[in-house]
Protein backbone atom coordinates (compact mmCIF):
# COMPACT_ATOMS: atom_id res chain seq x y z
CA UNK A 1 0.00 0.00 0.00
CA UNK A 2 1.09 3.66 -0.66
CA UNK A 3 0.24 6.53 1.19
CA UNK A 4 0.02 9.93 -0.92
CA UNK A 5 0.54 13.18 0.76
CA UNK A 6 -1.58 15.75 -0.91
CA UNK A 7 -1.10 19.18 0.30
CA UNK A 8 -4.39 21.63 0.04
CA UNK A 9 -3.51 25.47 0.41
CA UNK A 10 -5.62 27.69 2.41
CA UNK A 11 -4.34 31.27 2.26
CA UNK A 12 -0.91 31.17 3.92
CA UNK A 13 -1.75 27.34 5.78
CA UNK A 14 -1.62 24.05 4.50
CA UNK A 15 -4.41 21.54 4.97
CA UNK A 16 -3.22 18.15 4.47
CA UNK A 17 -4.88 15.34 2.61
CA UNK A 18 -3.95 11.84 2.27
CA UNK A 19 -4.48 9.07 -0.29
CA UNK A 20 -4.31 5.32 0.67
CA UNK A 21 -3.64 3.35 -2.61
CA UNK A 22 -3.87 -0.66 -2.16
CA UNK A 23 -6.54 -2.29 -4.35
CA UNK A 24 -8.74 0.48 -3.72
CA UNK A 25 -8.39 4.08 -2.32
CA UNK A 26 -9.10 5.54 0.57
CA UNK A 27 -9.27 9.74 1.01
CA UNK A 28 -8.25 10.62 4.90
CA UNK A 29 -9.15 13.88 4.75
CA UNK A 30 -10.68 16.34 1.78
CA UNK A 31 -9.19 20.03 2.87
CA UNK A 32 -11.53 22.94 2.04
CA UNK A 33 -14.31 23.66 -0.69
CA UNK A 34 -13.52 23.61 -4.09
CA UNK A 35 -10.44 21.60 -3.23
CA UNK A 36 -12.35 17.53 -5.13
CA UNK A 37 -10.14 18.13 -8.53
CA UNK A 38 -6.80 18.63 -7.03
CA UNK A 39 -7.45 15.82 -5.04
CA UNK A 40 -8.85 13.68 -8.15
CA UNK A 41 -5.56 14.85 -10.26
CA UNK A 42 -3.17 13.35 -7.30
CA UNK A 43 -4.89 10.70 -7.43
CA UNK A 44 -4.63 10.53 -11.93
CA UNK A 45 -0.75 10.91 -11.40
CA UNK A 46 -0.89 7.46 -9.60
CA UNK A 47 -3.24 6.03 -12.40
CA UNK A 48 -6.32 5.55 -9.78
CA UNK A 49 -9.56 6.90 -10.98
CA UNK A 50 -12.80 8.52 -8.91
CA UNK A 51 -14.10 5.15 -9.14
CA UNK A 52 -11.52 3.62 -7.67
CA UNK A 53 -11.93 5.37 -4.33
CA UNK A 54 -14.03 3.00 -1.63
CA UNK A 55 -13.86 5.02 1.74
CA UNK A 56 -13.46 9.19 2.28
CA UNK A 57 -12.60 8.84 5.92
CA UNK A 58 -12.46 12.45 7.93
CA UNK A 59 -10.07 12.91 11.29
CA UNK A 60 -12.72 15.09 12.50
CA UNK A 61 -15.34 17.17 11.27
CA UNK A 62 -13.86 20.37 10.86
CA UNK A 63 -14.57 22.88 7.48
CA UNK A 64 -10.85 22.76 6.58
CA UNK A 65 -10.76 18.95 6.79
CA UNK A 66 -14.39 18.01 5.59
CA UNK A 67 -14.55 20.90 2.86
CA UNK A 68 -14.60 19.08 -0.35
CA UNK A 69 -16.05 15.55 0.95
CA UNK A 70 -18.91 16.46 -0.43
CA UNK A 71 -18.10 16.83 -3.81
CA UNK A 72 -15.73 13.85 -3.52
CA UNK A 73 -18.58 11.94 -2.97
CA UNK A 74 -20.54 13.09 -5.69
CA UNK A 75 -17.30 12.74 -8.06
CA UNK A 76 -16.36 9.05 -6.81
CA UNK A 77 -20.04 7.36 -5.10
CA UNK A 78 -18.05 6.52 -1.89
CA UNK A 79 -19.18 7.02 1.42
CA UNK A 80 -18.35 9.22 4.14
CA UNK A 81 -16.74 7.87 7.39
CA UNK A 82 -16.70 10.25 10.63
CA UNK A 83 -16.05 10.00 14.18
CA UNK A 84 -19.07 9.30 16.66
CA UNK A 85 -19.22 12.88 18.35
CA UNK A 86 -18.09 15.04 15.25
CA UNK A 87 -21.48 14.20 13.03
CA UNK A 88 -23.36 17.30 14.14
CA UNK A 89 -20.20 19.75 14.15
CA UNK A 90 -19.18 18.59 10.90
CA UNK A 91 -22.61 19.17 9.40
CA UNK A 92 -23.60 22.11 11.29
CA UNK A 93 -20.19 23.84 9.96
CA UNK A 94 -19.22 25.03 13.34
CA UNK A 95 -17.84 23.62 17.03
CA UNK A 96 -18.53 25.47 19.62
CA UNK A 97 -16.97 23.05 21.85
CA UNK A 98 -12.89 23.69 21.05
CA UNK A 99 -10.70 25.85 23.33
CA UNK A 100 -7.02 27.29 21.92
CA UNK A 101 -3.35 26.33 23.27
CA UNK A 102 -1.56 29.15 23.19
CA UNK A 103 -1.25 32.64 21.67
CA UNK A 104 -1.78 31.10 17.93
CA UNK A 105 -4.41 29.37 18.85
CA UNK A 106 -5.87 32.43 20.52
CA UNK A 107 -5.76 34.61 17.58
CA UNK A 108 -7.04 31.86 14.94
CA UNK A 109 -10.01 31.15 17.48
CA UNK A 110 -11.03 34.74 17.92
CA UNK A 111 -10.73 34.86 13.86
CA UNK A 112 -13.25 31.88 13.86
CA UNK A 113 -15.64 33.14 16.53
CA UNK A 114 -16.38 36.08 14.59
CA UNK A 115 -16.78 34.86 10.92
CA UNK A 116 -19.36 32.25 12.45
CA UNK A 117 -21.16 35.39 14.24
CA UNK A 118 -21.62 36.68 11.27
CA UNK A 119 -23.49 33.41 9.49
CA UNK A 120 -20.06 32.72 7.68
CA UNK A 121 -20.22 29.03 8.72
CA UNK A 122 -20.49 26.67 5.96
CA UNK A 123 -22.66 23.02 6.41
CA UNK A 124 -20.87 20.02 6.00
CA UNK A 125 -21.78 16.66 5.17
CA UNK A 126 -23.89 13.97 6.46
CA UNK A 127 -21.69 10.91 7.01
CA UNK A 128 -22.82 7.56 5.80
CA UNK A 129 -20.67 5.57 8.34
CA UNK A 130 -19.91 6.30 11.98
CA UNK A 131 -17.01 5.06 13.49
CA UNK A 132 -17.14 4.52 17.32
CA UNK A 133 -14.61 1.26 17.96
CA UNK A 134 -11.62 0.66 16.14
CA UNK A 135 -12.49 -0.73 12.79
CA UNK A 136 -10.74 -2.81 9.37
CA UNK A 137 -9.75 -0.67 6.78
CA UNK A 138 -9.43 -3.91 4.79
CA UNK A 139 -12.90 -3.79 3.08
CA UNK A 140 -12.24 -0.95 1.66
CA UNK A 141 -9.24 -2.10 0.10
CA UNK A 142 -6.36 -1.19 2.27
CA UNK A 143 -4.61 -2.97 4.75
CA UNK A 144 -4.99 -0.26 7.98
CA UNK A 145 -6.91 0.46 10.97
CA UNK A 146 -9.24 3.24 11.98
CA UNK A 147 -9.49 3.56 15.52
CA UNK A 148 -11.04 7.18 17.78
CA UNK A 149 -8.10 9.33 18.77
CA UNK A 150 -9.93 12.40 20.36
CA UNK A 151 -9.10 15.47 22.14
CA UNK A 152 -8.27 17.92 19.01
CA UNK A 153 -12.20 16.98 18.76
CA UNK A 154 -14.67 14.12 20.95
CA UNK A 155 -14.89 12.33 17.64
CA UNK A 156 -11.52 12.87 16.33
CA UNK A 157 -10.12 9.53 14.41
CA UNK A 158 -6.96 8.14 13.76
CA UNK A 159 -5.62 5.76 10.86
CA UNK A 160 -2.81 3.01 11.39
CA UNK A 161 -1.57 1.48 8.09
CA UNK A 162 0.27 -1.90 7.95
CA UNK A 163 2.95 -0.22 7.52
CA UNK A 164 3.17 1.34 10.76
CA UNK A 165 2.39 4.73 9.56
CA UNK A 166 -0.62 7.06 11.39
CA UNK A 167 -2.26 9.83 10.00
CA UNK A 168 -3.70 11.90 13.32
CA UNK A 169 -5.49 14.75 11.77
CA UNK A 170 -5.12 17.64 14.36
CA UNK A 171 -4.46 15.90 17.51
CA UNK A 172 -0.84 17.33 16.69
CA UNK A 173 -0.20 20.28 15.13
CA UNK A 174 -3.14 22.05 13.70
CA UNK A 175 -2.11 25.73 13.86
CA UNK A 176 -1.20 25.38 10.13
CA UNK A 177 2.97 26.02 10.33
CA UNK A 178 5.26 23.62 9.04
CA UNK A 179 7.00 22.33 11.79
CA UNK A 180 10.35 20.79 13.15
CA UNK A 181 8.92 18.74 15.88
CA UNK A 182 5.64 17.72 16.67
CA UNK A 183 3.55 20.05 19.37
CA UNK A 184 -0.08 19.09 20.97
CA UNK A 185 -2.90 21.13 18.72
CA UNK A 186 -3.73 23.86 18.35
CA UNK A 187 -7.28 23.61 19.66
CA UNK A 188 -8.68 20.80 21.88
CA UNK A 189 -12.12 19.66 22.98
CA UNK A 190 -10.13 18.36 25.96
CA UNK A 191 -7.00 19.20 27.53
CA UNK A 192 -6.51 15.65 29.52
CA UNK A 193 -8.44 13.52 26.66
CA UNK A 194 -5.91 14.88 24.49
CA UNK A 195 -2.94 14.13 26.55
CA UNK A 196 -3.97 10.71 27.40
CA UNK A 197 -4.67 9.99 22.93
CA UNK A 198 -0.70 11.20 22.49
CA UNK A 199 0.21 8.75 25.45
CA UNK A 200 -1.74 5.72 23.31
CA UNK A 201 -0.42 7.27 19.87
CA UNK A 202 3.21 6.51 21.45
CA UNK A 203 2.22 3.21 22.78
CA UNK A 204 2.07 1.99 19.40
CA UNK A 205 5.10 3.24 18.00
CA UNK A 206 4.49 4.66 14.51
CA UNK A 207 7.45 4.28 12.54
CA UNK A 208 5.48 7.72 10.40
CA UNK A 209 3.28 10.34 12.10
CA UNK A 210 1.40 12.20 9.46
CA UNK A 211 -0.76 15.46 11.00
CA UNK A 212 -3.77 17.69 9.50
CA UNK A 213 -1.28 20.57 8.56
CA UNK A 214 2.47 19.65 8.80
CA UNK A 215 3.99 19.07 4.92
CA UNK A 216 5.94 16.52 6.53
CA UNK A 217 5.71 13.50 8.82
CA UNK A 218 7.58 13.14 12.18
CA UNK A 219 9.53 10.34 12.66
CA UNK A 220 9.13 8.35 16.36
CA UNK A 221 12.15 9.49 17.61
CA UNK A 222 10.59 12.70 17.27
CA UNK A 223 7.47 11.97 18.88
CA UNK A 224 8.99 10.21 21.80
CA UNK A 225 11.69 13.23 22.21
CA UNK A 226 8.92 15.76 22.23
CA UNK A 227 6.40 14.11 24.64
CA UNK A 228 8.14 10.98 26.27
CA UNK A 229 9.99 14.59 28.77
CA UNK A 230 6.86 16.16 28.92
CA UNK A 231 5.39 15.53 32.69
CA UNK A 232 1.83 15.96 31.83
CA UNK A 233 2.02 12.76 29.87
């Protein structure tokens, strides 16, 4: 199986998606509106159609995660898979349920607050599958594992591949910088919940550690050096 970066530009951030390629595809993650054909030409340069695609699996249910699944499954007739938690965020357009870490986190919030005061907030989709217990990838054609990671959101989901690689949305990173080493996100649902998902991410020792917004993956060494000193975890 091969996993695909496919970076989605919003303004000055990047919005990660991510292909699965085995006998089928699966889409972890769609970016923002009007984002379907980029993702449908990454998936051309591998020589996978829309009909190959099986699964579009969201982290969470966030607008700059969830922003072109809708389209995506127009364009390919595969179902939506979301987090039991996020279904009513991700289709309202809004959570009013995050906090921020930090001064970043702050400042985006504040941004956020006030574009959704003024209506600004844009529905998402109705998923088709809910994910609640960790769950086969393998009927959808690739050999991984979806299990719930939350904190960044109570439905937040993570994806283990054969491999050894996860993909953890925005339980790290989130605040839409590059980074050298992996930080907690930017916004959490829950502080503790949070802490305790990093302390099970490490338990499984991803050889990868793909994020919602960071071009590149951390290695384990990296994950361990950042939060293995950390006392809260």
């Amino acid at each position: 199986m091969e996993l695909v970066p496919i970076p989605v530009q919003r303004g000055p951030f990047t919005v990660m998606a991510y292909a699965l390629i085995g006998r089928k595809v699966v889409l972890v993650d769609t970016g923002i509106g009007d984002q379907a054909n980029l993702i449908l030409s990454a998936l051309a340069q591998k020589e996978r159609a829309p009909q190959d695609v099986s699964l579009i699996l969201l982290t969470h249910g966030h607008g700059d995660h969830a922003g072109s699944a809708e389209a995506l499954r127009e364009a390919t007739g595969a179902p939506i898979a979301l987090g039991a938690g996020d279904q009513e965020k991700c289709s309202a357009g809004f959570d009013d349920e995050m906090h921020a870490r930090g001064f970043l986190g702050r400042v985006l919030l504040r941004a956020i607050r006030r574009r959704q005061a003024k209506g600004s907030a844009t529905p998402g989709p109705q998923a088709d599958i809910v994910i609640d217990r960790e769950t086969s990838l393998s009927d959808y054609g690739v050999s991984a594992v979806v299990f719930p990671l939350p904190g960044h959101t109570r439905g937040s989901l993570a994806v283990m591949t054969e491999e050894g690689d996860a993909l953890v949305g925005d339980l790290l990173g989130g605040g839409g910088r590059s980074r050298s080493e992996p930080r907690r996100g930017v916004f959490a649902h829950d502080d503790a919940v949070m802490d305790a998902s990093i302390r099970q991410l490490l338990t499984k020792r991803p050889r990868l550690t793909y994020t919602g917004h960071d071009a590149a993956p951390f290695t384990l060494d990296q994950l361990e050096a950042a939060f293995r000193r950390t006392p809260a975890l």
